[in-house]
N, C-alpha and C. Protein backbone atom coordinates (compact mmCIF):
# COMPACT_ATOMS: atom_id res chain seq x y z
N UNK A 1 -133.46 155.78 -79.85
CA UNK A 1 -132.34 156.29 -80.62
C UNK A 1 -131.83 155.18 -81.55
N UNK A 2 -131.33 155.45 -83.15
CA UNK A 2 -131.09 154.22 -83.90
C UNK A 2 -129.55 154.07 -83.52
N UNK A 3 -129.40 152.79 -84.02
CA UNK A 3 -128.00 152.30 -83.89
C UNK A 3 -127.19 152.85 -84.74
N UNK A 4 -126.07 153.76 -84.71
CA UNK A 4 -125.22 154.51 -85.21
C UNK A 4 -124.10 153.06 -85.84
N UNK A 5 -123.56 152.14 -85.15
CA UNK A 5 -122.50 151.59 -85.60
C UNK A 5 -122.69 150.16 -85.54
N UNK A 6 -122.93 149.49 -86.80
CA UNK A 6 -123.31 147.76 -87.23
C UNK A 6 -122.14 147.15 -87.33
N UNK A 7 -121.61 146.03 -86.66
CA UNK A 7 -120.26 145.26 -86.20
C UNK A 7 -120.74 144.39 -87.50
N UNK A 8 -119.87 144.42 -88.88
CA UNK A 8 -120.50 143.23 -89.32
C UNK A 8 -119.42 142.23 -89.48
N UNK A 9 -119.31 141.24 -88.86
CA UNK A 9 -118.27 140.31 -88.55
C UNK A 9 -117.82 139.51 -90.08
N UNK A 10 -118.96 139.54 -90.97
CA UNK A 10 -118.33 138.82 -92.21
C UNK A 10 -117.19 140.00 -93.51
N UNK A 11 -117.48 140.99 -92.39
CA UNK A 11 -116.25 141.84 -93.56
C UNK A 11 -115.10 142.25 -93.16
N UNK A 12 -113.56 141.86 -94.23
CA UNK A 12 -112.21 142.36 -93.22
C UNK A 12 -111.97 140.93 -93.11
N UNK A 13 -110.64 140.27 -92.90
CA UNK A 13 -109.85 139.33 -92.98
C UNK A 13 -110.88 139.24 -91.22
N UNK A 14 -110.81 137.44 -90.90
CA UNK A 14 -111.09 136.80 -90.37
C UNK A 14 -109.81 136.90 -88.79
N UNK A 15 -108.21 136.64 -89.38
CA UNK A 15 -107.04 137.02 -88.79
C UNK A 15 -105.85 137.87 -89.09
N UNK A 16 -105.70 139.02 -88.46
CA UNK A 16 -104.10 139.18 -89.01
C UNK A 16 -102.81 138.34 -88.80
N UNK A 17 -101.87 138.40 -90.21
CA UNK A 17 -101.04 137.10 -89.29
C UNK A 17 -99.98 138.56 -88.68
N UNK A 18 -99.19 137.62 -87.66
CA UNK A 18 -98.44 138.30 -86.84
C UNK A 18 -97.10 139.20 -87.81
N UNK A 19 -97.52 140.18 -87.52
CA UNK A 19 -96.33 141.28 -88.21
C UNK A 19 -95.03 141.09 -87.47
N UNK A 20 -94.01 140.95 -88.85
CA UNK A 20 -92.95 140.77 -88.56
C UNK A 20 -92.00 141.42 -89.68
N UNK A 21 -91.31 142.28 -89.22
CA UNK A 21 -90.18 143.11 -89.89
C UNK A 21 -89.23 142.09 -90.61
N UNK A 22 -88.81 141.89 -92.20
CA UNK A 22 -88.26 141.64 -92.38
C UNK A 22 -86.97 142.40 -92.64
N UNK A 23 -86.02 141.53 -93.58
CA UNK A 23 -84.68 142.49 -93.51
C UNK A 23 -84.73 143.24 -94.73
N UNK A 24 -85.20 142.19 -95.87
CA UNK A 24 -85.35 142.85 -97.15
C UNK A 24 -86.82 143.46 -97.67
N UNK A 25 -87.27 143.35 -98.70
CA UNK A 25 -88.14 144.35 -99.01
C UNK A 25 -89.81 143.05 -98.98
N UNK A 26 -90.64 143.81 -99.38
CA UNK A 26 -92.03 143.49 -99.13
C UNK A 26 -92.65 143.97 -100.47
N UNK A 27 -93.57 143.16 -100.84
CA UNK A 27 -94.19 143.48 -102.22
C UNK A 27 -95.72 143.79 -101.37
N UNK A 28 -96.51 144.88 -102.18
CA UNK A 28 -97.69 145.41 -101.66
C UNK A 28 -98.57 145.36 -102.49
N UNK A 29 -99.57 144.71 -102.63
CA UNK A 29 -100.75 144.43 -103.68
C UNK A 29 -101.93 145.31 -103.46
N UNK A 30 -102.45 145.63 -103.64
CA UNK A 30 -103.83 146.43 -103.33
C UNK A 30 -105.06 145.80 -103.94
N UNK A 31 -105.61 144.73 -103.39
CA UNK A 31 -106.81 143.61 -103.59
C UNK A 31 -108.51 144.44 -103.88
N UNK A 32 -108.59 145.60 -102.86
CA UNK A 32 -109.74 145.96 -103.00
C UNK A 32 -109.43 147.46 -103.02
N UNK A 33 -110.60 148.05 -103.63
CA UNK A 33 -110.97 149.86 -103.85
C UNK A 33 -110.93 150.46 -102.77
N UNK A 34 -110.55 151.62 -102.83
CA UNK A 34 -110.51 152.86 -101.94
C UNK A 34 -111.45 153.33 -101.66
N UNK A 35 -112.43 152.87 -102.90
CA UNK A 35 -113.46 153.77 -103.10
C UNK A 35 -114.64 153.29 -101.73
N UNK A 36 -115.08 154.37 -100.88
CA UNK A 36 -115.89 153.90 -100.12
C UNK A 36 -115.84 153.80 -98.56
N UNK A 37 -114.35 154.13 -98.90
CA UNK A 37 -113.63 154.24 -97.32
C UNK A 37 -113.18 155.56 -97.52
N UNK A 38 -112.86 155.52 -95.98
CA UNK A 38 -112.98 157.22 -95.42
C UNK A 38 -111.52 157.68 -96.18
N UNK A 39 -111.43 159.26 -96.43
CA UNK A 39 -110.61 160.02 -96.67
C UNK A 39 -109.17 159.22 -96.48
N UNK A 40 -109.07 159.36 -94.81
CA UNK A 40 -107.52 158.60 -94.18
C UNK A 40 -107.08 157.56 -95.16
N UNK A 41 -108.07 156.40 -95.13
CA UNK A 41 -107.79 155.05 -96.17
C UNK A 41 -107.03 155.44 -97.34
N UNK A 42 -107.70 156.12 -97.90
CA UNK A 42 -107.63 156.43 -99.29
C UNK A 42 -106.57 157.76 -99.22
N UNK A 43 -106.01 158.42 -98.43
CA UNK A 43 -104.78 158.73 -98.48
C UNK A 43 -103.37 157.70 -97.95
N UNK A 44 -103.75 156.96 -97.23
CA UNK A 44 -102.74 156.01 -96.97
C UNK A 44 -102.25 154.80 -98.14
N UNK A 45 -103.20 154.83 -98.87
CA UNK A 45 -102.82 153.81 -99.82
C UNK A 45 -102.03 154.29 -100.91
N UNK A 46 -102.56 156.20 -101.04
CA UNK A 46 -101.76 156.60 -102.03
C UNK A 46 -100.17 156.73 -101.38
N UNK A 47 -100.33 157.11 -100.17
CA UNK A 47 -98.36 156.81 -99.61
C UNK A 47 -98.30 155.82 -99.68
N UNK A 48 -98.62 154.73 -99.75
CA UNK A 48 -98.16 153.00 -100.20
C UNK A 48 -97.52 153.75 -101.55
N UNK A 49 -97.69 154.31 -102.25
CA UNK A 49 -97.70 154.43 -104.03
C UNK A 49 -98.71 153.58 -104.38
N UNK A 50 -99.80 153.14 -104.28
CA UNK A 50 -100.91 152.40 -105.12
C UNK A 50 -101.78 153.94 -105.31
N UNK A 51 -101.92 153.20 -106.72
CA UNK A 51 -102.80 154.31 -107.34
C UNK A 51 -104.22 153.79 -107.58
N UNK A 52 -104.39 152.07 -107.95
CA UNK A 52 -105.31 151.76 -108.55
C UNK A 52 -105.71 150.31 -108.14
N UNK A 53 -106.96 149.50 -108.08
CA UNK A 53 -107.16 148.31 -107.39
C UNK A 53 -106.29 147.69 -108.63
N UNK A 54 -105.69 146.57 -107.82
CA UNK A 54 -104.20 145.72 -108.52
C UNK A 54 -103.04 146.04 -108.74
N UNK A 55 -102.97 147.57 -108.09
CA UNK A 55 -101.46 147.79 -108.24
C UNK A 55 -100.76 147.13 -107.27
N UNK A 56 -99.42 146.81 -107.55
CA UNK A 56 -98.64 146.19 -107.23
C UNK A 56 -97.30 147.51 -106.63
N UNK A 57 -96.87 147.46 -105.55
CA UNK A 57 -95.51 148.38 -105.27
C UNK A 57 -94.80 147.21 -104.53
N UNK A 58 -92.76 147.86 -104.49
CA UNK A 58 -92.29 147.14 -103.74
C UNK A 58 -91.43 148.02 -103.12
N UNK A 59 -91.49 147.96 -101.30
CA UNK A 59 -90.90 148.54 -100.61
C UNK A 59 -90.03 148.04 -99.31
N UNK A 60 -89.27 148.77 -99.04
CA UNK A 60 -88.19 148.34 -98.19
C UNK A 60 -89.04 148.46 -96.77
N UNK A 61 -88.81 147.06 -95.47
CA UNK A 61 -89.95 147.00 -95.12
C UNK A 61 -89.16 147.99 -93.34
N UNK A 62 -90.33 148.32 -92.62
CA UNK A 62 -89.75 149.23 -91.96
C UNK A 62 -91.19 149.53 -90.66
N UNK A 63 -90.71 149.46 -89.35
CA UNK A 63 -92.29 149.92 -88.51
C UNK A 63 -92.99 151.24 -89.23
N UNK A 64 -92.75 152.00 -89.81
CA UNK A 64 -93.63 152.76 -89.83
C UNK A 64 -94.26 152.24 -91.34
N UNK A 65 -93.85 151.44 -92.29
CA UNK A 65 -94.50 151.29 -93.56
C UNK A 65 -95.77 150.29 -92.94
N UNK A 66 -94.96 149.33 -91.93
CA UNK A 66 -96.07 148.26 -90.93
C UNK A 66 -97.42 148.99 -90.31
N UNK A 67 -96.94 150.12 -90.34
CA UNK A 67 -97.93 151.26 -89.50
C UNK A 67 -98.92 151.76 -90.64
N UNK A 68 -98.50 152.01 -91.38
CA UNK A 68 -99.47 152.40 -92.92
C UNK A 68 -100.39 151.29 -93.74
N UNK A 69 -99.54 149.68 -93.12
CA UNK A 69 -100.30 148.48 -93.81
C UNK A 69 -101.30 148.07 -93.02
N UNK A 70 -101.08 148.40 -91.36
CA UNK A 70 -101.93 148.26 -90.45
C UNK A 70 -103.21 148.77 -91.08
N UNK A 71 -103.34 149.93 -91.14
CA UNK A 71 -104.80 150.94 -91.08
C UNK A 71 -105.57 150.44 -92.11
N UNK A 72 -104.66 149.53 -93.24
CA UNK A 72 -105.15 149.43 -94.64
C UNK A 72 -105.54 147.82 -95.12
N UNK A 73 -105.18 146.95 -93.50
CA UNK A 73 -104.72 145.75 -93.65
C UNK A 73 -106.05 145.16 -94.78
N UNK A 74 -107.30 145.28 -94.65
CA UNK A 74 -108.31 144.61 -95.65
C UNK A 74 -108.11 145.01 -96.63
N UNK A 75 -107.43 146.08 -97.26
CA UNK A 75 -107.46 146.26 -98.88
C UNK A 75 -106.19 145.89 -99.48
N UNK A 76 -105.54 145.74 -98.74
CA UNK A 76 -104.01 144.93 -99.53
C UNK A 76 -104.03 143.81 -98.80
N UNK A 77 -102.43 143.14 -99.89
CA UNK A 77 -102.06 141.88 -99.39
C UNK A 77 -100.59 141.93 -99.39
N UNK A 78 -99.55 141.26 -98.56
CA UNK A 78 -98.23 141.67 -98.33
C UNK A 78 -97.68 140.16 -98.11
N UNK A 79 -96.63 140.21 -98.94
CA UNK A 79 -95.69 138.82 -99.08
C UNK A 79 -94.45 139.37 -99.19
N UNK A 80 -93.27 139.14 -98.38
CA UNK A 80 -92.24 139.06 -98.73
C UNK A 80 -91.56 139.00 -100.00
N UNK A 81 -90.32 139.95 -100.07
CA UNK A 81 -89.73 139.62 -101.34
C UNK A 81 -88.25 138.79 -101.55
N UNK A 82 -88.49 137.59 -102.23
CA UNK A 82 -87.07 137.02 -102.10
C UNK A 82 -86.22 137.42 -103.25
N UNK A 83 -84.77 137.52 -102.70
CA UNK A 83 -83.55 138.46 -103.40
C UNK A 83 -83.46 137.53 -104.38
């Protein structure tokens, strides 16, 4: 029987850093394409509001937006926003 599922360790961030709720808002980058990943992906990024590789959104940060950056963590990038 062939191997259905290839672990390939060189793709996808190396570490996540530890999620942490801030108070104020979070800027959301979108580094890589949708294109290529499953359906879910590529509806979760459009509830980010990214439409397009390099869009940029900024949102008020919150567990469930943490929950939407989770699933998506290799195609964006997330930095704090200072007031």
């Amino acid at each position: 029987m062939p191997r259905t599922h290839v672990w390939w360790n060189t793709k996808g961030p190396k570490t996540t850093p530890k999620e942490t709720i801030t108070d104020g808002k979070v800027r959301i980058k979108q580094v890589r394409s949708g294109i290529g990943h499953s359906w879910r992906m590529r509806q979760t990024l459009e509830a980010l509001g990214l439409k397009h590789h390099q869009d940029e959104v900024i949102q008020q940060d919150s567990p469930t937006l943490r929950g939407q950056i989770k699933r998506v963590r290799h195609l964006v990038e997330v930095t704090p926003v200072e007031k």
